[in-house]
N, C-alpha and C. Protein backbone atom coordinates (compact mmCIF):
# COMPACT_ATOMS: atom_id res chain seq x y z
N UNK A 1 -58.71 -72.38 -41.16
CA UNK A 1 -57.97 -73.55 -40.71
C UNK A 1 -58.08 -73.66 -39.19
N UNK A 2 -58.42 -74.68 -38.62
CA UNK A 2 -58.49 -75.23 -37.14
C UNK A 2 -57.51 -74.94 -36.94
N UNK A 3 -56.91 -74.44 -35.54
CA UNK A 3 -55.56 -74.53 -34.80
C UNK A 3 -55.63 -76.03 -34.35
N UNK A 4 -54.48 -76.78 -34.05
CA UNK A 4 -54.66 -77.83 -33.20
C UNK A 4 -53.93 -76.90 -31.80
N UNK A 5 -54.52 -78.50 -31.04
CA UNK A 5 -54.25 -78.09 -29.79
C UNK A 5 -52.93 -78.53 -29.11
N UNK A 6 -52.31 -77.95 -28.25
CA UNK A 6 -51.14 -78.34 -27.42
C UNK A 6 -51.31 -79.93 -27.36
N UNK A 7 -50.33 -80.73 -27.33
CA UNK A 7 -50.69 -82.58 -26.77
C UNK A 7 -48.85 -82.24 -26.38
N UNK A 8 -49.19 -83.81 -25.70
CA UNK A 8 -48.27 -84.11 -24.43
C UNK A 8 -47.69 -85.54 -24.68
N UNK A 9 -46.60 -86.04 -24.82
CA UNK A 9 -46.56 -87.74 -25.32
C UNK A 9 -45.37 -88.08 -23.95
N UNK A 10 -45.62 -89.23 -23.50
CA UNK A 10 -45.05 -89.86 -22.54
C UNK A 10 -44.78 -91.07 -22.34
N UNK A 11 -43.22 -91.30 -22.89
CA UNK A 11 -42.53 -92.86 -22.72
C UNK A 11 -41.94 -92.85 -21.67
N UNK A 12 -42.88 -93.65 -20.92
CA UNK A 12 -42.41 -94.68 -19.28
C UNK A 12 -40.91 -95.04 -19.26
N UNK A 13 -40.61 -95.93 -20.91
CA UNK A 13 -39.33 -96.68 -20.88
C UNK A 13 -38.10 -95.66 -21.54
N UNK A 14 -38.39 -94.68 -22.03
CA UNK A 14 -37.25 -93.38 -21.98
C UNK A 14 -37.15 -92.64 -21.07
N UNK A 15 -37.81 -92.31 -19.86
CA UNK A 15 -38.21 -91.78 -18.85
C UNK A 15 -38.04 -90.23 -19.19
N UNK A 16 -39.42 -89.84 -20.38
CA UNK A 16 -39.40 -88.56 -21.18
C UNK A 16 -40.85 -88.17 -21.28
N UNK A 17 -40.76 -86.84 -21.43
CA UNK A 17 -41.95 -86.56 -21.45
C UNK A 17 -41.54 -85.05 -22.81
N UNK A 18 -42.30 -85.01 -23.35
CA UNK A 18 -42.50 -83.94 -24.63
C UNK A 18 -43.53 -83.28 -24.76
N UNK A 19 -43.56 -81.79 -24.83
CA UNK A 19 -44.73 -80.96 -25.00
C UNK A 19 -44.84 -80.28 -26.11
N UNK A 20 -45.45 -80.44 -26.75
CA UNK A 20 -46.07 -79.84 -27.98
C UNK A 20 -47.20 -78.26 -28.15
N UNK A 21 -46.35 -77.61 -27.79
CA UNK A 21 -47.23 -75.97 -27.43
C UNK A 21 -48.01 -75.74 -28.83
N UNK A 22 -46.79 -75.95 -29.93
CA UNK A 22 -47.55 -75.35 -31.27
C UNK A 22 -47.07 -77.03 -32.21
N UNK A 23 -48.04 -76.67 -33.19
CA UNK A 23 -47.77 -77.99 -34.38
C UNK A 23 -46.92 -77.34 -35.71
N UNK A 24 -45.85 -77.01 -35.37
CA UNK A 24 -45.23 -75.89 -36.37
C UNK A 24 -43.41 -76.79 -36.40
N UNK A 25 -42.58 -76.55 -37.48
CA UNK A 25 -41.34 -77.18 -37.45
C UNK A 25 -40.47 -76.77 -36.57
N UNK A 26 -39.65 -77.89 -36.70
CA UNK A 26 -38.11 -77.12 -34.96
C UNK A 26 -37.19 -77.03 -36.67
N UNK A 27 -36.81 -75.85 -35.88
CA UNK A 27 -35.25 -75.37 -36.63
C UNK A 27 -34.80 -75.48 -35.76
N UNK A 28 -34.69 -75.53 -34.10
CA UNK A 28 -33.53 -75.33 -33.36
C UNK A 28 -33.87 -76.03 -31.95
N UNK A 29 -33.15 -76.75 -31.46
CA UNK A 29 -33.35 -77.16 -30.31
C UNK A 29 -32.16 -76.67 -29.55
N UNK A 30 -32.72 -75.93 -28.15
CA UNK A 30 -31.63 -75.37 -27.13
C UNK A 30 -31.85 -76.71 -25.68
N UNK A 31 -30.60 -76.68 -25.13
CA UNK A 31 -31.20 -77.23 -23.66
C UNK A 31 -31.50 -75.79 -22.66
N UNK A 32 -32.16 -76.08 -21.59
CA UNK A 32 -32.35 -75.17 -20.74
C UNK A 32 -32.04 -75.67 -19.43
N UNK A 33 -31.53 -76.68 -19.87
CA UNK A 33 -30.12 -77.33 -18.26
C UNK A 33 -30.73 -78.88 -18.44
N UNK A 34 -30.00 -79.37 -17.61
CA UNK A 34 -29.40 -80.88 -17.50
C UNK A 34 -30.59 -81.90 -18.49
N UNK A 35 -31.48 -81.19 -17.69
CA UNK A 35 -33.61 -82.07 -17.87
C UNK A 35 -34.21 -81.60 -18.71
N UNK A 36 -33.74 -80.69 -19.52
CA UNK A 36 -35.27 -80.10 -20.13
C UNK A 36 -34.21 -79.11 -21.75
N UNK A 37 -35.11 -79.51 -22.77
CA UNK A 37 -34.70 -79.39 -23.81
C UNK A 37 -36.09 -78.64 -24.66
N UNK A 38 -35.64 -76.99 -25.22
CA UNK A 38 -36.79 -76.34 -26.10
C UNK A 38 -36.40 -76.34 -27.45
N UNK A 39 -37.47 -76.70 -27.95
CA UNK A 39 -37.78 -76.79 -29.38
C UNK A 39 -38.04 -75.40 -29.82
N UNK A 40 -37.56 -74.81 -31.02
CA UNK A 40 -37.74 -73.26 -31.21
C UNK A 40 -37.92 -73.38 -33.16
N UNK A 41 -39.11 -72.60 -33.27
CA UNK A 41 -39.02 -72.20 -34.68
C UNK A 41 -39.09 -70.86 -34.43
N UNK A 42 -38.26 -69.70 -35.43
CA UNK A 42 -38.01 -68.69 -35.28
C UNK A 42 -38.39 -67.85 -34.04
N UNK A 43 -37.49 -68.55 -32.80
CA UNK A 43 -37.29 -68.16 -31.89
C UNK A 43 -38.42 -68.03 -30.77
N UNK A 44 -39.65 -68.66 -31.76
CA UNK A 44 -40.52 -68.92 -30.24
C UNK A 44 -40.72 -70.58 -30.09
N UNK A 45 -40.84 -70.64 -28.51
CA UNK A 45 -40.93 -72.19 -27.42
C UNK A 45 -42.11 -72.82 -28.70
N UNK A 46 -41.77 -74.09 -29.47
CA UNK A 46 -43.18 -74.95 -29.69
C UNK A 46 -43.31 -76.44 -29.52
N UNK A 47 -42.15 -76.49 -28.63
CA UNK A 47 -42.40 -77.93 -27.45
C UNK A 47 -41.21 -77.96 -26.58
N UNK A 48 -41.26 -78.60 -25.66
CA UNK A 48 -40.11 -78.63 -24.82
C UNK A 48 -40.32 -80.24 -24.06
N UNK A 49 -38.68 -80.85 -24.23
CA UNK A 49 -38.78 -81.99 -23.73
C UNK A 49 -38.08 -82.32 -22.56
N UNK A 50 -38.34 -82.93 -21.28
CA UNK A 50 -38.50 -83.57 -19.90
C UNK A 50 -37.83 -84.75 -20.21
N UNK A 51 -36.50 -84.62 -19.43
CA UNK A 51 -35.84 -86.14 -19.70
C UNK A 51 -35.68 -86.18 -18.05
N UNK A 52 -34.97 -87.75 -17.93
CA UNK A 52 -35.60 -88.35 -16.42
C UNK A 52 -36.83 -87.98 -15.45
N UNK A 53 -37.89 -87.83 -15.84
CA UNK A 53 -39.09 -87.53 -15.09
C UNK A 53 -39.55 -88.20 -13.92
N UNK A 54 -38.63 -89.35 -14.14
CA UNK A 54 -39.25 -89.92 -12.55
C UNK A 54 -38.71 -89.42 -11.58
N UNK A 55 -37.72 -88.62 -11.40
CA UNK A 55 -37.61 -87.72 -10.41
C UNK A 55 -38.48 -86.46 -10.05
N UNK A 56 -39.30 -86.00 -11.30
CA UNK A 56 -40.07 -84.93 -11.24
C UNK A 56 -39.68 -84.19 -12.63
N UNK A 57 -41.22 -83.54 -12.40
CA UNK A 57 -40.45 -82.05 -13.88
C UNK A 57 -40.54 -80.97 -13.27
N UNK A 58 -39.39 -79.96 -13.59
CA UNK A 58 -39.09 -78.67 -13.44
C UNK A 58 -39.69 -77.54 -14.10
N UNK A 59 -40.44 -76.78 -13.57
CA UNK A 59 -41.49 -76.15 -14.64
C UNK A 59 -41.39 -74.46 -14.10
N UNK A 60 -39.78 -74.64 -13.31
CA UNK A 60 -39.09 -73.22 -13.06
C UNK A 60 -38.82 -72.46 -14.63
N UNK A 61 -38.82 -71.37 -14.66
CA UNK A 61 -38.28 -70.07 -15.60
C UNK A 61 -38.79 -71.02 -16.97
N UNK A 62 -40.27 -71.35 -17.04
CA UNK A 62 -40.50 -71.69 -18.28
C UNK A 62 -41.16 -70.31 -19.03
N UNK A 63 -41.31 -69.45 -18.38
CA UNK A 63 -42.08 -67.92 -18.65
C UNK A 63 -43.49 -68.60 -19.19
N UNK A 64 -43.86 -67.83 -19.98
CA UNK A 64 -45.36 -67.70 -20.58
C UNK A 64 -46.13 -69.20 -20.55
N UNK A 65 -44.89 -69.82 -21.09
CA UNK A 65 -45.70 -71.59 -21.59
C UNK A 65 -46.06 -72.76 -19.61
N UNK A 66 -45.09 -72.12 -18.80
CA UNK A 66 -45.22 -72.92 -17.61
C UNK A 66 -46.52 -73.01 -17.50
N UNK A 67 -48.08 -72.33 -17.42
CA UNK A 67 -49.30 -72.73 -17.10
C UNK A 67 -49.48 -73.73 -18.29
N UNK A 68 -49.62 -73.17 -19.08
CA UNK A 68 -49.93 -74.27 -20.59
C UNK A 68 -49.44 -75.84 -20.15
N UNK A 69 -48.08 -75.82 -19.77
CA UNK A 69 -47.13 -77.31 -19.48
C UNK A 69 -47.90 -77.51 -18.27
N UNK A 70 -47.83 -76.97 -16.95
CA UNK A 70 -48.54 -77.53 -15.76
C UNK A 70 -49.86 -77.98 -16.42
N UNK A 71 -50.92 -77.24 -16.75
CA UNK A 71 -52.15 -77.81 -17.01
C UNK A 71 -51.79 -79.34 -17.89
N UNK A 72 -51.17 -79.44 -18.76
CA UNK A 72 -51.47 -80.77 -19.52
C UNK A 72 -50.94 -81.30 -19.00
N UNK A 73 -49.78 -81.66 -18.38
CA UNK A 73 -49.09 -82.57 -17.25
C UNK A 73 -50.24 -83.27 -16.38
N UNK A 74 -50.87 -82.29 -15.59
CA UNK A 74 -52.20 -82.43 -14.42
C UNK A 74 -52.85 -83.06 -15.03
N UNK A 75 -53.70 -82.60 -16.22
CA UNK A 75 -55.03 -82.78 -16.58
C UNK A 75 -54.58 -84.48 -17.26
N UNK A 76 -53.36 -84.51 -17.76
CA UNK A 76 -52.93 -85.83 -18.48
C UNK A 76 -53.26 -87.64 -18.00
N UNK A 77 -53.11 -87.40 -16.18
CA UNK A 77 -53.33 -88.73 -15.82
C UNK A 77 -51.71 -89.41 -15.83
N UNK A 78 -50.70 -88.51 -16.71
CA UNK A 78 -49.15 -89.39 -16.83
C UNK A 78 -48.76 -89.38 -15.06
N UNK A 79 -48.24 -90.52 -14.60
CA UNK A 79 -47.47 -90.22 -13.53
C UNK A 79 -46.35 -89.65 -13.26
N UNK A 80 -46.16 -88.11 -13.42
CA UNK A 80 -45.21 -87.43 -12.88
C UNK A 80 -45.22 -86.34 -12.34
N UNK A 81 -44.31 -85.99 -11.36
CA UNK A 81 -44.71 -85.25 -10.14
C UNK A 81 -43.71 -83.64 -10.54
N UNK A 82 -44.96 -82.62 -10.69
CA UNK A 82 -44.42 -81.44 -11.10
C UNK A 82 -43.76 -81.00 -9.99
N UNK A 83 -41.98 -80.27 -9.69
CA UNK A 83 -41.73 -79.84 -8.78
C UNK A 83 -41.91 -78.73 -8.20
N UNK A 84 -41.85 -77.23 -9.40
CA UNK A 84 -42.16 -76.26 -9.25
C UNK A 84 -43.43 -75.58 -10.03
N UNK A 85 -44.15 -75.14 -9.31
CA UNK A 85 -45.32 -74.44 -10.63
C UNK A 85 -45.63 -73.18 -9.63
């Protein structure tokens, strides 16, 4: 079976951005403060969502997944401005 790959979806008019690390179910969604919300199936990160982005995204204490999220952010073309990497 193919793995799929990480994807990235971005509504301008929710001012949100969602990352998709793995293609696997959420049992649990935690926030990780005000902006940023992780998706967890048995306890590992398999998306995490970016609310108000037009201020920027925060890509502090994401551990392991922060390169994964910086790269598709960058490589994406979406207009938003990473604050920390």
């Amino acid at each position: 079976m193919k793995k799929k790959r990480p994807m990235l979806e971005y509504d301008g008019e929710a001012d949100a951005l969602y990352v998709a690390l793995q293609h696997a179910s959420v049992r649990e969604t935690r926030p990780l403060d005000d902006h940023r919300l992780a998706d967890a199936e048995d306890g590992t990160i398999v998306g995490i969502e970016f609310i108000d982005v037009s201020g920027g995204v925060d890509l502090a204490g994401l551990g392991p997944e922060k390169r994964l999220v910086d790269e598709l952010i960058t490589t994406s073309g979406v207009p938003v401005k990473i604050l920390a990497g």
